[in-house]
PDB file of N, CA and C in Angstrom:
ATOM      1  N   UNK A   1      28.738  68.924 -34.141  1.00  0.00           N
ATOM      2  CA  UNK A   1      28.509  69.025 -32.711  1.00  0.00           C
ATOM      3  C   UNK A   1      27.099  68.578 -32.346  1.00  0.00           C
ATOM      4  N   UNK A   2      26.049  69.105 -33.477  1.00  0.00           N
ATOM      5  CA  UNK A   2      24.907  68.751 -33.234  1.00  0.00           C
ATOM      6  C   UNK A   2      24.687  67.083 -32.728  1.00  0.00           C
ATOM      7  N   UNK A   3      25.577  66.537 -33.768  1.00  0.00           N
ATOM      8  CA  UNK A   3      25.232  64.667 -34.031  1.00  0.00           C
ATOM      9  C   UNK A   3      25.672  63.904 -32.411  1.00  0.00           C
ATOM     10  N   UNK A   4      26.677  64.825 -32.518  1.00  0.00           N
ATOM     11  CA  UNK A   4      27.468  64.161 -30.869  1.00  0.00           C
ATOM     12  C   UNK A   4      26.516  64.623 -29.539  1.00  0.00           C
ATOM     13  N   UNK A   5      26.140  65.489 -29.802  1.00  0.00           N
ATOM     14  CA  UNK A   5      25.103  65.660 -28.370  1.00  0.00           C
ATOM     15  C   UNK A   5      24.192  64.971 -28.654  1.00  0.00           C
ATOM     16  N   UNK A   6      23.285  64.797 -29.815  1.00  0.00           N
ATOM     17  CA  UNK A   6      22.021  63.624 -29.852  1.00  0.00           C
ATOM     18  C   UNK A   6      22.691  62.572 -29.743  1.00  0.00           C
ATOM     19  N   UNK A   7      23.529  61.843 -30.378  1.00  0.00           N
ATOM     20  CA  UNK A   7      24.180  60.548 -29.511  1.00  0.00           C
ATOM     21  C   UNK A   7      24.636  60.337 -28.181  1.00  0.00           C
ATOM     22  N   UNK A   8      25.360  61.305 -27.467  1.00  0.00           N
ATOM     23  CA  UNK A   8      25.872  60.671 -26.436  1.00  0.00           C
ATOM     24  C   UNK A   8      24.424  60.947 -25.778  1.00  0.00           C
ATOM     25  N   UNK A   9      23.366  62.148 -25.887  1.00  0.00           N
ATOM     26  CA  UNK A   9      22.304  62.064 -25.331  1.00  0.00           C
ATOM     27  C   UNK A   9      21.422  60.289 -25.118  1.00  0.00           C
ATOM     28  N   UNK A  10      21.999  59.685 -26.290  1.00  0.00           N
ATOM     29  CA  UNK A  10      20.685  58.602 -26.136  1.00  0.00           C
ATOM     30  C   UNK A  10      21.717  57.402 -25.713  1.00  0.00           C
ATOM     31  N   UNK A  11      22.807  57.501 -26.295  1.00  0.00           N
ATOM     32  CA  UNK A  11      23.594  56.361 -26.041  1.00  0.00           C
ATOM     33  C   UNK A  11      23.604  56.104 -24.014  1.00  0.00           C
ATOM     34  N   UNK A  12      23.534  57.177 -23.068  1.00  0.00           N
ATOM     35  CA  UNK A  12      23.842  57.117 -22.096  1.00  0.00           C
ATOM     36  C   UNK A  12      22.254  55.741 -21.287  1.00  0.00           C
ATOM     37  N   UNK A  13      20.834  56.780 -22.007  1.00  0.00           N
ATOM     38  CA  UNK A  13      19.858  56.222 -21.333  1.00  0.00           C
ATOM     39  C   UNK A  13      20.290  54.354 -21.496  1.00  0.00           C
ATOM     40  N   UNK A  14      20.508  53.970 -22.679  1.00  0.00           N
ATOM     41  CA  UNK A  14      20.201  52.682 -23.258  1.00  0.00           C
ATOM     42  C   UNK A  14      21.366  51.900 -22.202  1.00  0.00           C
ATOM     43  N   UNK A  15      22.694  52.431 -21.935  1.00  0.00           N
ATOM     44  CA  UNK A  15      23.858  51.625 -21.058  1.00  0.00           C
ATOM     45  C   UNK A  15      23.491  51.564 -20.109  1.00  0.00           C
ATOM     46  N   UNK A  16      23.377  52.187 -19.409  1.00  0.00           N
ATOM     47  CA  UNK A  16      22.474  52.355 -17.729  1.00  0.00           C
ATOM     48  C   UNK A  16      21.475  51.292 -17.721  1.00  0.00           C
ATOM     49  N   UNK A  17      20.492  51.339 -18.774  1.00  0.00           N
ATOM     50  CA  UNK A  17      19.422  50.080 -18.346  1.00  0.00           C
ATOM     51  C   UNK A  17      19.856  48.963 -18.696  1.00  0.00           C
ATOM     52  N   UNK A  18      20.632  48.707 -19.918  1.00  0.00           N
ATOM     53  CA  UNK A  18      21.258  47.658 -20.081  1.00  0.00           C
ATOM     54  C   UNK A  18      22.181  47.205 -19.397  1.00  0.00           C
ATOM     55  N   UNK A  19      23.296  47.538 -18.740  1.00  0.00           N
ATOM     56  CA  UNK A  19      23.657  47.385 -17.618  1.00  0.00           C
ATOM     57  C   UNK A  19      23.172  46.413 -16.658  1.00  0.00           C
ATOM     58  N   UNK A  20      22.102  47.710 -16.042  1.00  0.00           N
ATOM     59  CA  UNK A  20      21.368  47.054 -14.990  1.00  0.00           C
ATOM     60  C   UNK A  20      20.778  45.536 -14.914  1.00  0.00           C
ATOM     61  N   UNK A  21      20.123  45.348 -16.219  1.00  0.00           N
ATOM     62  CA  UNK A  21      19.209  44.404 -16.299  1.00  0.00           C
ATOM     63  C   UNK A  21      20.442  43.484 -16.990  1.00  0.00           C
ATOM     64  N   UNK A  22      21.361  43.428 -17.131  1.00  0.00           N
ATOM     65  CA  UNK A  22      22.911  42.391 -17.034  1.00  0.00           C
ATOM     66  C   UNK A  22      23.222  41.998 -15.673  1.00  0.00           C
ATOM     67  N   UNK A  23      23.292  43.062 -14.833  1.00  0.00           N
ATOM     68  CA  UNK A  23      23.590  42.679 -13.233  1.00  0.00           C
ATOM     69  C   UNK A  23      21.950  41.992 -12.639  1.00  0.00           C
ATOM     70  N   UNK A  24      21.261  41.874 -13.450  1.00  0.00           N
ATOM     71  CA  UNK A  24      20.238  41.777 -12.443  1.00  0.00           C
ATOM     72  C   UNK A  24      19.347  40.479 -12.733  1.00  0.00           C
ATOM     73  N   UNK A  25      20.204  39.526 -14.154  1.00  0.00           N
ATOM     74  CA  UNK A  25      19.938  38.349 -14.562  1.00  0.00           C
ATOM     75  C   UNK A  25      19.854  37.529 -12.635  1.00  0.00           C
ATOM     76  N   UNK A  26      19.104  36.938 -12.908  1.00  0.00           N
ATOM     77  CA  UNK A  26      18.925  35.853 -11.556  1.00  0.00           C
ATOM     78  C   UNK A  26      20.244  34.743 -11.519  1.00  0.00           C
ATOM     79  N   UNK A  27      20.248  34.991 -10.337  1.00  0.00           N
ATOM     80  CA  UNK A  27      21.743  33.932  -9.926  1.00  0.00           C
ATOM     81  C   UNK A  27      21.478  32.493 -10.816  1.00  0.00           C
ATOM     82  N   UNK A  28      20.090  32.130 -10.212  1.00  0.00           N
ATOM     83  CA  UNK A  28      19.898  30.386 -11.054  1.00  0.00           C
ATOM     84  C   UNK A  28      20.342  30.163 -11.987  1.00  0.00           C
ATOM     85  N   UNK A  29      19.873  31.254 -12.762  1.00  0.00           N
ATOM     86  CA  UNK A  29      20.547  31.095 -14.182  1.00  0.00           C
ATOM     87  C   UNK A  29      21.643  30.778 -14.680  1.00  0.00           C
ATOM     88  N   UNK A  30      22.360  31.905 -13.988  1.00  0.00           N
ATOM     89  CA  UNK A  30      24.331  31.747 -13.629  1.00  0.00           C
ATOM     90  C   UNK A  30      24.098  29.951 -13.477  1.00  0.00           C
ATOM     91  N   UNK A  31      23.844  29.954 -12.359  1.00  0.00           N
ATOM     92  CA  UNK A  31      24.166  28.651 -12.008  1.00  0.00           C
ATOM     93  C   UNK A  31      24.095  27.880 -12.608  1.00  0.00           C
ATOM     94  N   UNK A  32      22.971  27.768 -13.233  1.00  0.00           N
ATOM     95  CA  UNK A  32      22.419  26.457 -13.852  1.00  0.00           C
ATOM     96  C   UNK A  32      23.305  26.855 -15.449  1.00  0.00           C
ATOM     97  N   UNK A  33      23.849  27.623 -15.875  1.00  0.00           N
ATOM     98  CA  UNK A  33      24.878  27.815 -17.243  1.00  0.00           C
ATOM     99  C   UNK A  33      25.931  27.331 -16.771  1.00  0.00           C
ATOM    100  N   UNK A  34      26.318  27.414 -15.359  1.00  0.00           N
ATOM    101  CA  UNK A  34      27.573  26.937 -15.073  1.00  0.00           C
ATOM    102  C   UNK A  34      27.774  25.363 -15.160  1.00  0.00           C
ATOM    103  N   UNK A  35      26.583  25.057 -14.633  1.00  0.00           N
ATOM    104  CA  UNK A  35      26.293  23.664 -14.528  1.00  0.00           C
ATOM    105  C   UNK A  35      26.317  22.814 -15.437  1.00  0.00           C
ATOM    106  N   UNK A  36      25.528  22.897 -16.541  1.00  0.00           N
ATOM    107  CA  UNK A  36      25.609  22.725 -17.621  1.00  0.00           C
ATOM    108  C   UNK A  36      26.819  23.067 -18.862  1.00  0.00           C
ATOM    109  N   UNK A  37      27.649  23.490 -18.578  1.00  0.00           N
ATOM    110  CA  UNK A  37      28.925  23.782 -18.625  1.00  0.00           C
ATOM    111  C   UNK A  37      28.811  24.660 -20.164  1.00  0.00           C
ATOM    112  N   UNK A  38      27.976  25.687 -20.271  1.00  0.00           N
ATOM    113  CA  UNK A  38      28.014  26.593 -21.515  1.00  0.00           C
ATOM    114  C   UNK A  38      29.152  27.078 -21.540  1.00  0.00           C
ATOM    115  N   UNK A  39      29.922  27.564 -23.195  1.00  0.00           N
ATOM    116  CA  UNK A  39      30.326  28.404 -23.212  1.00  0.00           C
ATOM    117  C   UNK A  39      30.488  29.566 -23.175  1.00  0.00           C
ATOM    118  N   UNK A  40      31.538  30.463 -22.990  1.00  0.00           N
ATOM    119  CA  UNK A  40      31.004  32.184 -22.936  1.00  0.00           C
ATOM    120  C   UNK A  40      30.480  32.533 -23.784  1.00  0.00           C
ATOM    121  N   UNK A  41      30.077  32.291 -25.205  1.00  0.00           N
ATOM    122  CA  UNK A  41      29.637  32.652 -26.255  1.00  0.00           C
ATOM    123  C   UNK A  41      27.628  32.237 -25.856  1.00  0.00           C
ATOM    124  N   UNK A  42      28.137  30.883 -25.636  1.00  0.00           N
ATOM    125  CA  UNK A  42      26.432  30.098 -25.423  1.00  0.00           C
ATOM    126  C   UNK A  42      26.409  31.089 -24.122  1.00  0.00           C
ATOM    127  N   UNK A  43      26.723  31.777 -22.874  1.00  0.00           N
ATOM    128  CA  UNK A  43      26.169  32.006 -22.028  1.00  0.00           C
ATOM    129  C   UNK A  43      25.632  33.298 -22.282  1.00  0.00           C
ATOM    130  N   UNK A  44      26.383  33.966 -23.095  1.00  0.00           N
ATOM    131  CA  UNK A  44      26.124  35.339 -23.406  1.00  0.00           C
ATOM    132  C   UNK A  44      24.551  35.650 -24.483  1.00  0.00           C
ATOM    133  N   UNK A  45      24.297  34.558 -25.578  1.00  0.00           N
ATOM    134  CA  UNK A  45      23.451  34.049 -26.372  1.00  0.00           C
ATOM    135  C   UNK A  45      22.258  33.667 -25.888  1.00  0.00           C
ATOM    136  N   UNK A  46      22.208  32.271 -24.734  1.00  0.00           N
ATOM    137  CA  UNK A  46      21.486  32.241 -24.074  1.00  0.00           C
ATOM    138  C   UNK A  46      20.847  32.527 -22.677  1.00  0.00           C
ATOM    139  N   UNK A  47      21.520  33.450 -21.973  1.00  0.00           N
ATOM    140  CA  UNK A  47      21.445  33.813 -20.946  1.00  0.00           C
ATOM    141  C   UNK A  47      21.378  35.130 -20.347  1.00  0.00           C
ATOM    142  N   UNK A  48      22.711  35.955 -20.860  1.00  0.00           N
ATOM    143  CA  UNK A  48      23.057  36.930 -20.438  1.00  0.00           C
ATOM    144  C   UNK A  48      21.967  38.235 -21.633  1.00  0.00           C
ATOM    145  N   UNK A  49      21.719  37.937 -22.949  1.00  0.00           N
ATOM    146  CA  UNK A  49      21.302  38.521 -23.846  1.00  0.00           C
ATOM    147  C   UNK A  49      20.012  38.246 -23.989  1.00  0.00           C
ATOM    148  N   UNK A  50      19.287  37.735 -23.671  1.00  0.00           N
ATOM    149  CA  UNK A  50      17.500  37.057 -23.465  1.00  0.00           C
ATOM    150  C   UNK A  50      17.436  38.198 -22.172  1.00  0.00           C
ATOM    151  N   UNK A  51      18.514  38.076 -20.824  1.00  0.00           N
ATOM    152  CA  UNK A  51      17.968  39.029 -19.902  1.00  0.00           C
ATOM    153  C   UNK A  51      18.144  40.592 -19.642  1.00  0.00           C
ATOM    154  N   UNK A  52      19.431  40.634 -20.931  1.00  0.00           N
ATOM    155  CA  UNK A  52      19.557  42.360 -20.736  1.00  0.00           C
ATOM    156  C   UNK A  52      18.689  42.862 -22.122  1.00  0.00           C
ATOM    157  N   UNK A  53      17.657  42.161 -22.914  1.00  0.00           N
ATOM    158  CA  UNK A  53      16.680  42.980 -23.312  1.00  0.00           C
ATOM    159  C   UNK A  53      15.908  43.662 -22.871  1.00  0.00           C
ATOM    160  N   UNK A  54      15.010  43.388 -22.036  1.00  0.00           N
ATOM    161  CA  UNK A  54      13.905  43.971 -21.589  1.00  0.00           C
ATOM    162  C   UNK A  54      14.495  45.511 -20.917  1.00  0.00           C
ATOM    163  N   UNK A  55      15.858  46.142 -20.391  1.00  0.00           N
ATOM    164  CA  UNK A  55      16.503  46.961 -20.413  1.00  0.00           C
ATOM    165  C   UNK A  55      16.885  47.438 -21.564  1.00  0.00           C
ATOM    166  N   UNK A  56      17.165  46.570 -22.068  1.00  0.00           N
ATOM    167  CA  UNK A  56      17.790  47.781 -23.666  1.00  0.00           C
ATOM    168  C   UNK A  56      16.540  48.385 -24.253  1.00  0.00           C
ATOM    169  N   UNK A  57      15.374  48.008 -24.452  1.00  0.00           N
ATOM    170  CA  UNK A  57      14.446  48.398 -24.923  1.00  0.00           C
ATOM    171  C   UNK A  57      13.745  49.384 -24.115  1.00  0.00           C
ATOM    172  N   UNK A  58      13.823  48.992 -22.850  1.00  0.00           N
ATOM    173  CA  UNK A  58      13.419  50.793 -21.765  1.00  0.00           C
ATOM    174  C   UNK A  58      14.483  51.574 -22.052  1.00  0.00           C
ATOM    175  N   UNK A  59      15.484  51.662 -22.388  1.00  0.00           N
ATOM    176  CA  UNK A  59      16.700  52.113 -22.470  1.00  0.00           C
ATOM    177  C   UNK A  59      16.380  53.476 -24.090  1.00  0.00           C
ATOM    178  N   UNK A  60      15.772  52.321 -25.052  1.00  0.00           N
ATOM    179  CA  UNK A  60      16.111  52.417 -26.402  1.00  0.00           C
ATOM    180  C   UNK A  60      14.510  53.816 -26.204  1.00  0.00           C
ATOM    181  N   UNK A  61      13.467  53.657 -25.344  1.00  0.00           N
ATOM    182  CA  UNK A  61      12.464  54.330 -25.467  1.00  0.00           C
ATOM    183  C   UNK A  61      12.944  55.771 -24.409  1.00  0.00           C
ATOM    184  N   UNK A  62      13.691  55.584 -23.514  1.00  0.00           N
ATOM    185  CA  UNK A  62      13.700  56.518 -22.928  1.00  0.00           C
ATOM    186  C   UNK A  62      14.901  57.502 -23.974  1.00  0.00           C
ATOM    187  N   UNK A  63      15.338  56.971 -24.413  1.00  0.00           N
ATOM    188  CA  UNK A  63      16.332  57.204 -25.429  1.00  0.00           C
ATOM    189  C   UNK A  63      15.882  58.227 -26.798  1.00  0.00           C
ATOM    190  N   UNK A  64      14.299  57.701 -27.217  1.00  0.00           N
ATOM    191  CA  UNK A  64      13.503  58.371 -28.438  1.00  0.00           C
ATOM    192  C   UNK A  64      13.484  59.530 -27.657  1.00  0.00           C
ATOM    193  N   UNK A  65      12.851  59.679 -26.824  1.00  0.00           N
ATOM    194  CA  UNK A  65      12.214  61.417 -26.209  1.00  0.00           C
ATOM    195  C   UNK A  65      13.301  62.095 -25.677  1.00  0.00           C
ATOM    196  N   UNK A  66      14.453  61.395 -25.133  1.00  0.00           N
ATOM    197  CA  UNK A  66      15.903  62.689 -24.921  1.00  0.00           C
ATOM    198  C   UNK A  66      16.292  63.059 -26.220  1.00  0.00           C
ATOM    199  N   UNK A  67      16.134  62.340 -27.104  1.00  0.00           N
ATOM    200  CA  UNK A  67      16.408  62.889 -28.769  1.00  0.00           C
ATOM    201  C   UNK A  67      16.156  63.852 -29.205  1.00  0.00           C
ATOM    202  N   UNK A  68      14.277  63.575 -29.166  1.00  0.00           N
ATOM    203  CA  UNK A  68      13.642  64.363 -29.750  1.00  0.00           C
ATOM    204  C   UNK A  68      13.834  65.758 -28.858  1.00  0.00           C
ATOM    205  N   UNK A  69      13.653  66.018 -27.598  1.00  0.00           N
ATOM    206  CA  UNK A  69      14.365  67.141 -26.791  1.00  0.00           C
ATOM    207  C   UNK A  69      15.510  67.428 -27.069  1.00  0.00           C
ATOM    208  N   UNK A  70      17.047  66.348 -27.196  1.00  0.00           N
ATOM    209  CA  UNK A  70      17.966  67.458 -27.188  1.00  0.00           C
ATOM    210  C   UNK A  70      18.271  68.121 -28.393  1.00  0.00           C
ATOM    211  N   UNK A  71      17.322  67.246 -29.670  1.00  0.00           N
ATOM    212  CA  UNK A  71      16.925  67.869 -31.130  1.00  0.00           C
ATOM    213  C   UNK A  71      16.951  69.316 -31.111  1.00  0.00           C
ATOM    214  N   UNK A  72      15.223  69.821 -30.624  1.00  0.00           N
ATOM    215  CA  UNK A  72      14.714  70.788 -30.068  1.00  0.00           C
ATOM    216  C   UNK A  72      15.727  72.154 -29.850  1.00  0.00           C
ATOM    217  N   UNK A  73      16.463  71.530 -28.550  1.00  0.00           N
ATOM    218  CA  UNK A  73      17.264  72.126 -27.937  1.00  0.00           C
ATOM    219  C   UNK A  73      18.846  72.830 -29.016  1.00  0.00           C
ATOM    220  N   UNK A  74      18.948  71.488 -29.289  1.00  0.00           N
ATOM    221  CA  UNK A  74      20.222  72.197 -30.426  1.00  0.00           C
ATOM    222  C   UNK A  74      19.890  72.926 -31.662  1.00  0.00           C
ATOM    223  N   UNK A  75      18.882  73.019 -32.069  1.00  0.00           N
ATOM    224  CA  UNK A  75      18.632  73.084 -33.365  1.00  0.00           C
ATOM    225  C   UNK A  75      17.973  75.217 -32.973  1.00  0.00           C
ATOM    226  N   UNK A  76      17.523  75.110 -32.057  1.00  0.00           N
ATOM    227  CA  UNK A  76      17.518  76.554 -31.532  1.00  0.00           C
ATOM    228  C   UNK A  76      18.200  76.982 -31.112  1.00  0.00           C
ATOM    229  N   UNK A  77      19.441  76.657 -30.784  1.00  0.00           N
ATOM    230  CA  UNK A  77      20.663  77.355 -29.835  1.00  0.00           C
ATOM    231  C   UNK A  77      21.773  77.362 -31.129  1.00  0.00           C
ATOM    232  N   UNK A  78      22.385  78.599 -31.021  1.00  0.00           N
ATOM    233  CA  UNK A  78      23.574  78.625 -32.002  1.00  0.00           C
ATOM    234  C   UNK A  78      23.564  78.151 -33.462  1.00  0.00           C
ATOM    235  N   UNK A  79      22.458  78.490 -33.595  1.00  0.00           N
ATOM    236  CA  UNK A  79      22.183  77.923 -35.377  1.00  0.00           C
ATOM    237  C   UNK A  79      21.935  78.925 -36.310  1.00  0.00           C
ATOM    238  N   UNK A  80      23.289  78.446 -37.723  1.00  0.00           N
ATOM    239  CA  UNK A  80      23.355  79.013 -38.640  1.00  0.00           C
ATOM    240  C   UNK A  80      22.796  78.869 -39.861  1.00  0.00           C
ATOM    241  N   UNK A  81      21.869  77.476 -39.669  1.00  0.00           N
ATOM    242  CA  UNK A  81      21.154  77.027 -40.656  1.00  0.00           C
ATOM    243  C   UNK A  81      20.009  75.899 -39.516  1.00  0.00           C
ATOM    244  N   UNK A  82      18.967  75.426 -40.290  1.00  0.00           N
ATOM    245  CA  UNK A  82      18.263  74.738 -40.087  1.00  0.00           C
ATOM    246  C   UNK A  82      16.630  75.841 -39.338  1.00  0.00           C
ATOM    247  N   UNK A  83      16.156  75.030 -38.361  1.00  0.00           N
ATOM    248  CA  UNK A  83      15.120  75.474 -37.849  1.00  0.00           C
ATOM    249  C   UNK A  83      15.730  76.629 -37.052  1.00  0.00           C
ATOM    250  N   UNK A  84      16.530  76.614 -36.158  1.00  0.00           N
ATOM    251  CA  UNK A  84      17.183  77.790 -35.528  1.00  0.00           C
ATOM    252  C   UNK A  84      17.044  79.396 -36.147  1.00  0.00           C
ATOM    253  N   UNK A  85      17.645  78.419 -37.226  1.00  0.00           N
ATOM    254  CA  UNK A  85      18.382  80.157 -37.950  1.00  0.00           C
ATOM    255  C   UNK A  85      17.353  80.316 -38.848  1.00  0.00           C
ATOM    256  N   UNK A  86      16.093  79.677 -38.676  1.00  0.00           N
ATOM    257  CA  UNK A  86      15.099  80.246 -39.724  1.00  0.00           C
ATOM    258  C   UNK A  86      14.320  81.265 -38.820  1.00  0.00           C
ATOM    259  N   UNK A  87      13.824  80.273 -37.542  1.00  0.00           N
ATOM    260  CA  UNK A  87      12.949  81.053 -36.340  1.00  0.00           C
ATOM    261  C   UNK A  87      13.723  82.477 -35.918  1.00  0.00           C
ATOM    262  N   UNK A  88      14.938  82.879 -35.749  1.00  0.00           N
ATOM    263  CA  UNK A  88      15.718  83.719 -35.492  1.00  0.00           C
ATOM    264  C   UNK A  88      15.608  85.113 -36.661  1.00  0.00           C
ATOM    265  N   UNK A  89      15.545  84.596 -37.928  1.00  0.00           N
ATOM    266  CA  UNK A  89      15.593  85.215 -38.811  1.00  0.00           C
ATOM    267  C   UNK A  89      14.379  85.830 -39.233  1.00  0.00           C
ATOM    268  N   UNK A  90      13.460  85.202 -39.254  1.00  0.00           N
ATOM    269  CA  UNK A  90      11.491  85.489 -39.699  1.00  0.00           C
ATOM    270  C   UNK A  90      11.144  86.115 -38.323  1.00  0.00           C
ATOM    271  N   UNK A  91      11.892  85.822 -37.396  1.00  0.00           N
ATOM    272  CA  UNK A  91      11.090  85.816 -35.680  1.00  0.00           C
ATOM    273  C   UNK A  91      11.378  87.130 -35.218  1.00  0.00           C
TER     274      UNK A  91
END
């Protein structure tokens, strides 16, 4: 249960920005791939994936620190082992 809340925790930040910065490639671009008659593979390679980095990587950082929080968070709540159940036990 632990693994699935730190994943869907980080997996959510990284789609959202990546996403965004997919919808938010500049039309020209479109255009000018269209124009040039790329394929979906070449458009996705050169176009679509050059502009949804700079999102995945705000994505991928906002992503480290919900981790390390919902870490925190699980590892003190309902724990039968680890840091939880040590602080609980000595505490």
């Amino acid at each position: 249960m632990k693994i699935i809340l730190i994943c869907m925790t980080t997996m959510i930040p990284v789609y959202i920005n990546t996403a965004a910065e997919i919808a938010g490639v500049e039309k020209r671009y479109i255009e000018l791939a269209h124009t040039i008659r790329l394929t979906h593979w070449e458009f996705i390679r050169l176009v679509a994936l050059p502009g949804a980095l700079p999102g995945f990587f705000t994505g991928l950082r906002l992503s480290a620190v919900s981790a390390w929080l919902v870490l925190v968070v699980v590892e003190q709540s309902n724990a039968i082992n680890g840091l939880g159940y040590m602080s609980a036990k000595h505490g």
